[in-house]
Protein backbone atom coordinates (compact mmCIF):
# COMPACT_ATOMS: atom_id res chain seq x y z
CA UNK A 1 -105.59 156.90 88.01
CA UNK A 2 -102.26 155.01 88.55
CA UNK A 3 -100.03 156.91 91.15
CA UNK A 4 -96.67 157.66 91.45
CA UNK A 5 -96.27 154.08 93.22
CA UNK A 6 -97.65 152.16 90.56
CA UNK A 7 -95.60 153.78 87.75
CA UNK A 8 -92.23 153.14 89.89
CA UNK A 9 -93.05 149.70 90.53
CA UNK A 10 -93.95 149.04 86.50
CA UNK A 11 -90.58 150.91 85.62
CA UNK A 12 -88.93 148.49 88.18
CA UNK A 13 -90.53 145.87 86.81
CA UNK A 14 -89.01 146.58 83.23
CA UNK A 15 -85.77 146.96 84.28
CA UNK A 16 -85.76 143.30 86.12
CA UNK A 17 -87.10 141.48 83.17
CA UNK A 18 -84.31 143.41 80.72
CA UNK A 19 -81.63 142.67 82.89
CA UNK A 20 -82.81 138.97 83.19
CA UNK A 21 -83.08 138.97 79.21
CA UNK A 22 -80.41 141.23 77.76
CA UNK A 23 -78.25 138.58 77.78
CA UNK A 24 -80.06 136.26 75.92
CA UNK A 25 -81.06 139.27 72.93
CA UNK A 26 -77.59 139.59 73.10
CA UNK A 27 -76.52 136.33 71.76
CA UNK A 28 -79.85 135.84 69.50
CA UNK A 29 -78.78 139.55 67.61
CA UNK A 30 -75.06 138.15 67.51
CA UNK A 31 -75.60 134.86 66.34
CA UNK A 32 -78.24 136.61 63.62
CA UNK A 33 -74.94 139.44 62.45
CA UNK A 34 -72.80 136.40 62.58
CA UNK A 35 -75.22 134.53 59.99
CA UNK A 36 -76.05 137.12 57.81
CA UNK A 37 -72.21 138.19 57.82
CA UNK A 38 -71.02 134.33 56.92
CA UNK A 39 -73.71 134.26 54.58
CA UNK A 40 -72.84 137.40 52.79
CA UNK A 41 -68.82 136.79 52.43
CA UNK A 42 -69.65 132.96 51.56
CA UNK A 43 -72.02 134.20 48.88
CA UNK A 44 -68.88 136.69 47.67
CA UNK A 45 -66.47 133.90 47.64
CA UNK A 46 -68.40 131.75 45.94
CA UNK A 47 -69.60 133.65 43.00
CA UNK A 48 -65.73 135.04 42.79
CA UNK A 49 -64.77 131.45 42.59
CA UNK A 50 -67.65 130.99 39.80
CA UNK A 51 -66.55 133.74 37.82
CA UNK A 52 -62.80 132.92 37.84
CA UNK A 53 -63.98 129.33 37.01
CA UNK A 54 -65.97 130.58 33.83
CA UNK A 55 -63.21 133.26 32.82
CA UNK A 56 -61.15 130.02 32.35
CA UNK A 57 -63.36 128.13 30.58
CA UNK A 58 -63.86 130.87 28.13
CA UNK A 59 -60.15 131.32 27.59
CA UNK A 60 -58.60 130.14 24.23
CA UNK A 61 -56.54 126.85 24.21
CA UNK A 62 -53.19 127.89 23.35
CA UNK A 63 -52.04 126.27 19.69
CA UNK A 64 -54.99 125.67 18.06
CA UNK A 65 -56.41 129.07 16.69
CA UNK A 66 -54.72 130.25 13.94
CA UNK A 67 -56.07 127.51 11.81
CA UNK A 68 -59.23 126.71 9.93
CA UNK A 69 -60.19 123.54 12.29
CA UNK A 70 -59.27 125.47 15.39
CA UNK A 71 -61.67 127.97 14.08
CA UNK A 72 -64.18 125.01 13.98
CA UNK A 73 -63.28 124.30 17.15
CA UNK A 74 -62.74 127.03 19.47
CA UNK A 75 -65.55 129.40 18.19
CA UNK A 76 -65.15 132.54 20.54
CA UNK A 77 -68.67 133.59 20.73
CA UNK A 78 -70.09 130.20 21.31
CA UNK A 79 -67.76 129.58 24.34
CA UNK A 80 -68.49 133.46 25.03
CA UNK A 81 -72.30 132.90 25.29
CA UNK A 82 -71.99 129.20 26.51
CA UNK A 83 -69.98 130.46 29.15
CA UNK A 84 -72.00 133.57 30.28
CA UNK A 85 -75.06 131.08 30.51
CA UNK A 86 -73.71 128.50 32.80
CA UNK A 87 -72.07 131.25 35.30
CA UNK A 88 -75.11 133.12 35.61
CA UNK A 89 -77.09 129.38 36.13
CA UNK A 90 -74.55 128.63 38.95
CA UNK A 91 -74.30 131.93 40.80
CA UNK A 92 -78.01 132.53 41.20
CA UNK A 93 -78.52 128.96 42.66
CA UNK A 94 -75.52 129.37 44.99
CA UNK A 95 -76.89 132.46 45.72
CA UNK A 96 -80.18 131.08 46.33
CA UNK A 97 -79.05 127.95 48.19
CA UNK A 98 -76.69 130.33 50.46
CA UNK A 99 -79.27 133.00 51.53
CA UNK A 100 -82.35 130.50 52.11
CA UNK A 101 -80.84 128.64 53.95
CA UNK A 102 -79.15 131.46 56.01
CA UNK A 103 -82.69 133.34 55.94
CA UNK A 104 -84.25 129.49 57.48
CA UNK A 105 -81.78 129.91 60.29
CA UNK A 106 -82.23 133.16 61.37
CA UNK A 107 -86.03 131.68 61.53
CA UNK A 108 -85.08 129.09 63.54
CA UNK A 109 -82.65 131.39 66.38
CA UNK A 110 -85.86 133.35 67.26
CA UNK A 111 -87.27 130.24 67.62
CA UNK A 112 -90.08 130.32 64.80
CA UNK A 113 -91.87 127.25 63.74
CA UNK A 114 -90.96 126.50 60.49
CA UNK A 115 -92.99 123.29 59.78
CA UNK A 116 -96.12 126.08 58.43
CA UNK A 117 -93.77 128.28 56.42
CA UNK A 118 -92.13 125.46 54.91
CA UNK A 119 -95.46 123.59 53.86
CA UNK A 120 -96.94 126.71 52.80
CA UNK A 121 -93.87 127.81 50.57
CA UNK A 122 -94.08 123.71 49.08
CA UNK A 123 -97.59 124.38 48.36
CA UNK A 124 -96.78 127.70 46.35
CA UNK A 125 -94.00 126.11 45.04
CA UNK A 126 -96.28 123.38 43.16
CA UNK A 127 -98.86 125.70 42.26
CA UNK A 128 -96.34 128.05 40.15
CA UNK A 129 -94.85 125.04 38.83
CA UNK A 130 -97.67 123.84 37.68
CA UNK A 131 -99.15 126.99 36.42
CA UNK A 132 -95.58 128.04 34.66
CA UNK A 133 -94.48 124.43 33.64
CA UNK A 134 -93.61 125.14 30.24
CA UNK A 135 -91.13 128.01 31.58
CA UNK A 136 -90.05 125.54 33.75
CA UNK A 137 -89.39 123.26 31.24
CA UNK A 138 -88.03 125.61 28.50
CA UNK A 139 -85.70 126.16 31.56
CA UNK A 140 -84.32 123.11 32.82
CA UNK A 141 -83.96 121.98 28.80
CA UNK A 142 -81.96 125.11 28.30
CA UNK A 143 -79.84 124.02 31.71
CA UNK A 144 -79.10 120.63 30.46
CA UNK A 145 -78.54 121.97 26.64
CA UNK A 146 -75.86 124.29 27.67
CA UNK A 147 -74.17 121.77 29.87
CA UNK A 148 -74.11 119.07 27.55
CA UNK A 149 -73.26 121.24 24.61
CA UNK A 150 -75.36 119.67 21.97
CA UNK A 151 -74.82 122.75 19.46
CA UNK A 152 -73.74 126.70 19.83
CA UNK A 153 -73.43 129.59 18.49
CA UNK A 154 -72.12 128.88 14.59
CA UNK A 155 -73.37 125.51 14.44
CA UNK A 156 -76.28 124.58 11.39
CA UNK A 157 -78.78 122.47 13.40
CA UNK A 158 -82.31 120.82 12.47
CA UNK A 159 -84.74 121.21 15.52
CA UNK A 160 -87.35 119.36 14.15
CA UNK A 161 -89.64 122.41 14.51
CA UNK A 162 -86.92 124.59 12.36
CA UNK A 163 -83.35 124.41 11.15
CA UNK A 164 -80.89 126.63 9.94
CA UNK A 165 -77.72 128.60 11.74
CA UNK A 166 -77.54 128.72 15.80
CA UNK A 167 -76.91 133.13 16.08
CA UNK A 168 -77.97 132.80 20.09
CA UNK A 169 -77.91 130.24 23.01
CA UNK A 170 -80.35 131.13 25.92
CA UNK A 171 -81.88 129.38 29.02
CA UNK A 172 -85.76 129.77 27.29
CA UNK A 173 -85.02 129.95 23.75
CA UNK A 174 -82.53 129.59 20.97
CA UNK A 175 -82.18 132.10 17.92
CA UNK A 176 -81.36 130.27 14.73
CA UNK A 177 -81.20 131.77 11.74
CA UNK A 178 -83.17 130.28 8.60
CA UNK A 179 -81.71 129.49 4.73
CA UNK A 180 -83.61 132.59 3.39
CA UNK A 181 -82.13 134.74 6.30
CA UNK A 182 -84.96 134.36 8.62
CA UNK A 183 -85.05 134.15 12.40
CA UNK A 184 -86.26 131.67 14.44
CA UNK A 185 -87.45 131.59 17.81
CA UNK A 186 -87.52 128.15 19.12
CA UNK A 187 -88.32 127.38 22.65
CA UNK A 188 -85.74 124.94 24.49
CA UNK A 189 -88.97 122.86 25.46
CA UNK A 190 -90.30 122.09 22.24
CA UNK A 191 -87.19 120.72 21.08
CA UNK A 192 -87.65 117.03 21.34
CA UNK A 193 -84.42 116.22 18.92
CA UNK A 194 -81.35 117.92 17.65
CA UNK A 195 -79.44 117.18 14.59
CA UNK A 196 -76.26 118.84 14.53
CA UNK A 197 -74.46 119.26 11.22
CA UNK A 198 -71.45 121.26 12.42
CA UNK A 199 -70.17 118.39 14.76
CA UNK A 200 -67.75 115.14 13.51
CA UNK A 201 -67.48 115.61 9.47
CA UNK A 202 -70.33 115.97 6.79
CA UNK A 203 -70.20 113.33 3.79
CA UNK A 204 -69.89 115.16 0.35
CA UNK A 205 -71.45 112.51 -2.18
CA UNK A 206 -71.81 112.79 -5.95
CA UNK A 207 -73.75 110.58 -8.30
CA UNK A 208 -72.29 110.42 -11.80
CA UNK A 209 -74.02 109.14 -14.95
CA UNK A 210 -72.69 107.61 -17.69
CA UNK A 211 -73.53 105.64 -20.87
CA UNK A 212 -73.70 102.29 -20.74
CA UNK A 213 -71.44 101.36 -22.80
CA UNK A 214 -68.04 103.74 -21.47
CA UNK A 215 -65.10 101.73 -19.90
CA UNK A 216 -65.94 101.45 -16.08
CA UNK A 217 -62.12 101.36 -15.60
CA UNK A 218 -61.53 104.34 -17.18
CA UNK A 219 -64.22 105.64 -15.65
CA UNK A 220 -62.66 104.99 -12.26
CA UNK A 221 -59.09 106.34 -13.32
CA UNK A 222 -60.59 109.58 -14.36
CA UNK A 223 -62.25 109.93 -10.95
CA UNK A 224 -59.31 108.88 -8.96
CA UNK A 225 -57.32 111.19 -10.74
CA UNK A 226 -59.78 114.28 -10.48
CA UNK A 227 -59.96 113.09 -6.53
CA UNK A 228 -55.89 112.90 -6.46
CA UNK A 229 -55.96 116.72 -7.99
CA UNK A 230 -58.42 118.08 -5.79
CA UNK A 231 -57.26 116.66 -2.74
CA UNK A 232 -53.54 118.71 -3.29
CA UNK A 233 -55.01 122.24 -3.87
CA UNK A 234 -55.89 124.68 -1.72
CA UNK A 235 -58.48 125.42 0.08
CA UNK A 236 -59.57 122.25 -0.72
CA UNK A 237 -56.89 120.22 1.03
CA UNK A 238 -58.36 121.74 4.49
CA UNK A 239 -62.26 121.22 3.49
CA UNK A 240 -61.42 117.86 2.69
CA UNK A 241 -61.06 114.96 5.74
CA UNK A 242 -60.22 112.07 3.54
CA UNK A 243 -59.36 110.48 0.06
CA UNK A 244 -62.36 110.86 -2.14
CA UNK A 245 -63.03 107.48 -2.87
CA UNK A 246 -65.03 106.16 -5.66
CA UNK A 247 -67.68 103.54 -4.21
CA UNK A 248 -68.80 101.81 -7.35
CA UNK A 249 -71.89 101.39 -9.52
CA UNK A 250 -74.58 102.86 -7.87
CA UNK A 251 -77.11 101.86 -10.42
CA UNK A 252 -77.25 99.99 -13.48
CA UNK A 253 -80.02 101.19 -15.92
CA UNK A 254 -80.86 99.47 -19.73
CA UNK A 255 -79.41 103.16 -20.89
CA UNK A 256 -76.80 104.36 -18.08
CA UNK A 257 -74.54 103.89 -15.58
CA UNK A 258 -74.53 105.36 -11.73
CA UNK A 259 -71.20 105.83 -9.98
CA UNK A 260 -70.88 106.53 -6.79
CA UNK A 261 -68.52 109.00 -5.73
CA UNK A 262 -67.69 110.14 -1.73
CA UNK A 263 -65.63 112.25 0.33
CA UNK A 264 -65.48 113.39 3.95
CA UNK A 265 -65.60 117.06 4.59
CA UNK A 266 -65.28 119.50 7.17
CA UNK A 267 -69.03 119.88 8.71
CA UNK A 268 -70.62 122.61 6.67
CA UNK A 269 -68.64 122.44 3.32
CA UNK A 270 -70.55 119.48 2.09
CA UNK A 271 -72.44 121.17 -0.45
CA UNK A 272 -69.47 123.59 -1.92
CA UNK A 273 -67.50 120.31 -2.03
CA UNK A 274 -69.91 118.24 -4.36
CA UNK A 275 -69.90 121.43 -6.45
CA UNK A 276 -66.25 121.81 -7.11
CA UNK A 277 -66.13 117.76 -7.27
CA UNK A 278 -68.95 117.75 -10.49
CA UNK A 279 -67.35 120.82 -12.01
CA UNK A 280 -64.33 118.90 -12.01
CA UNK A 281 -65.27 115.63 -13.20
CA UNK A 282 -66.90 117.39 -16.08
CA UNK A 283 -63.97 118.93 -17.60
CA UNK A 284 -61.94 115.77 -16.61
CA UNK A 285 -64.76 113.66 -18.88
CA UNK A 286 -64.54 116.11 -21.51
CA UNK A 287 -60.99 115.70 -21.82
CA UNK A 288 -61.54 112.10 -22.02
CA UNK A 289 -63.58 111.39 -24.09
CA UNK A 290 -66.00 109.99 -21.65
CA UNK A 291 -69.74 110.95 -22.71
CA UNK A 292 -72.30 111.21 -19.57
CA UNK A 293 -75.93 110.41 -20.32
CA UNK A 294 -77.56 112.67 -22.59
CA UNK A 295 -74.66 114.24 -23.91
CA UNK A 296 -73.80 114.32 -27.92
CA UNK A 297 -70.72 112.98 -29.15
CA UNK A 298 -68.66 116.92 -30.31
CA UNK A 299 -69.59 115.96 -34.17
CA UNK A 300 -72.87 115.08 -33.40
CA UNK A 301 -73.52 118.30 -30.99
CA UNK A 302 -71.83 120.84 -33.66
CA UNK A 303 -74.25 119.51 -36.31
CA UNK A 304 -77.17 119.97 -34.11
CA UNK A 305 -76.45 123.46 -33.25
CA UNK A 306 -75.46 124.32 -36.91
CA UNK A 307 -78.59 125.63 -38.05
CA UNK A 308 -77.38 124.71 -42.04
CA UNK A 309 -77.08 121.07 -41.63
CA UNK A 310 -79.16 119.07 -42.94
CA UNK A 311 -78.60 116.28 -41.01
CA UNK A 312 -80.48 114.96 -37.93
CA UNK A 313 -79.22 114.22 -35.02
CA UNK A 314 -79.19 111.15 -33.46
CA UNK A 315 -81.83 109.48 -31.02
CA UNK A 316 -81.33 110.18 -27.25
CA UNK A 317 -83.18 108.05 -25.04
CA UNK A 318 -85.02 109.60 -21.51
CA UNK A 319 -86.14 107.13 -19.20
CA UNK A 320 -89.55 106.70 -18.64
CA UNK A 321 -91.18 107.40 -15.40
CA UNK A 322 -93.80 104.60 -16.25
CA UNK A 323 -94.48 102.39 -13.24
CA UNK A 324 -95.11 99.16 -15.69
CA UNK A 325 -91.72 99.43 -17.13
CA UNK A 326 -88.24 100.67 -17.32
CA UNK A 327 -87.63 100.95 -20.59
CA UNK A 328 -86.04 104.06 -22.32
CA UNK A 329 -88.39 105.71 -24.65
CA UNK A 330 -86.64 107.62 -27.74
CA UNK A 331 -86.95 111.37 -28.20
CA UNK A 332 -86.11 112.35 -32.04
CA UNK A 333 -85.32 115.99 -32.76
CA UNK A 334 -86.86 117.69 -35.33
CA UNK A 335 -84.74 118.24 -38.60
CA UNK A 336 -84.47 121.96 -39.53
């Protein structure tokens, strides 16, 4: 049994080797608090800095809303969301980047070899990138997306896989919202090409027909002036980014005539433009006189729908659809 002797002598012991060492846990456990406590107030700092940084981005730019292309512009919730995204992408790597390596450096003050924990964590690291590589890559497209802000919230895109209206921005996926009202789900990774149709202008084109044998310079004064018209009325003024311009003959058929008409628009309004334009141009041909293919002359047309007359109406030619020929085929109506 150990005596008295042997129990002073260990106690003895222990006190020499803490008084030869205190000073040395000493400095390791301040230069640890002094890490950890640079770490933590660098990590404050810089997600402060990150957040004022974003606040800014997301503020409004002073004279433009109000108006309908500022609207186009400056679209609150897409800076909202784009905004949100790339300040939480920043502060959790600076967060990560500031505790690992402050975590590797307390490591390395008690004097731990970190060649094995290193090579082991690269090893891990490969295997759950491999094994969660389409994350990863739904990800790091999300990352760049964002950042390069190829489309946001409000914008119509075609994603190859689907198309319709952008309703949500995320890191993994992007909500967009279909023509029939359905949503989407479409992973940033899949997306291999993005056509944006809410950027630059959209080009409003119309296509009108008309008989062969109308005045092509009329033609183009009645356009011009149904153009001039629309171009000075509200909203239309706004929708509209340029003259609309008549092109030309678009096609020239044994029966008919194609002109060409164009117009830049505001992205989006495309469609509702064209629709105005041939609602237009059809009350502007009515009033002159100018018949588009297919249509009756107004003597003709009452006698056809007068179910008294005795008269028949004229021939109007269809184009074929033959592949051997072009030729117009007559269609006679019956005589009631």
């Amino acid at each position: 049994m150990p005596t008295l002797e042997d129990a002073q002598e260990s106690a003895t012991n222990a006190a020499s080797w803490v008084e030869e060492n205190w000073s040395t846990w000493l400095a390791i456990g301040l230069r640890v608090l002094l890490i950890v406590v640079i770490a933590a107030v660098l990590r404050v700092v810089v997600r402060r800095a990150i957040t004022k940084l974003i606040d800014r981005m997301n503020r409004s730019v002073p004279g433009v809303e109000g108006t309908t292309l500022g609207g186009l512009l400056v679209n609150v919730e897409r800076r909202r969301q784009r905004s949100q995204a790339i300040g939480s992408v920043l502060r959790s790597v600076a967060s990560f980047l500031i505790m690992g390596t402050a975590a590797l450096m307390v490591l390395a003050t008690f004097e731990i070899n970190l060649a094995p924990l290193l090579a082991s964590a690269g090893v891990a690291g490969v295997a759950i990138g491999f094994g969660a590589r389409n994350l990863v890559t739904d990800f790091l497209s999300g990352v760049f997306m964002i950042l390069e802000d190829q489309y946001g919230v409000g914008d119509t895109v075609d994603a190859g896989v689907a198309s319709g209206e952008v309703i949500e921005v995320g890191l993994r996926v992007t909500k967009l919202r279909g023509d029939n009202g359905e949503i989407w789900y479409v992973r940033n990774g899949e997306v291999k090409r993005i056509g944006n149709l809410s950027q630059g202008w959209a080009t409003a084109g119309v296509n009108v027909t008309v008989r062969h044998d109308e005045d092509l310079d009329r033609v183009r004064r009645t356009l011009l002036a149904v153009g001039e018209e629309m171009s000075k009325e509200e909203p239309w003024n706004e929708l509209l980014w340029g003259p609309i311009e008549v092109l030309g003959l678009d096609d020239v058929l044994l029966d008919s005539m194609v002109v060409r008409v164009s117009a830049k628009t505001m992205p989006g309004k495309a469609l509702t433009v064209e629709r105005e334009l041939r609602w237009r141009i059809k009350k502007a041909f009515d009033a002159a006189d100018i018949r588009i293919v297919g249509q009756l002359p107004p003597e003709l047309a009452a006698d056809a729908d007068d179910p008294t007359a005795g008269v028949a109406a004229p021939s109007v030619y269809a184009n074929t659809t033959s592949p051997q020929s072009e030729r117009a085929t007559p269609i006679t109506p019956t005589t009631k």
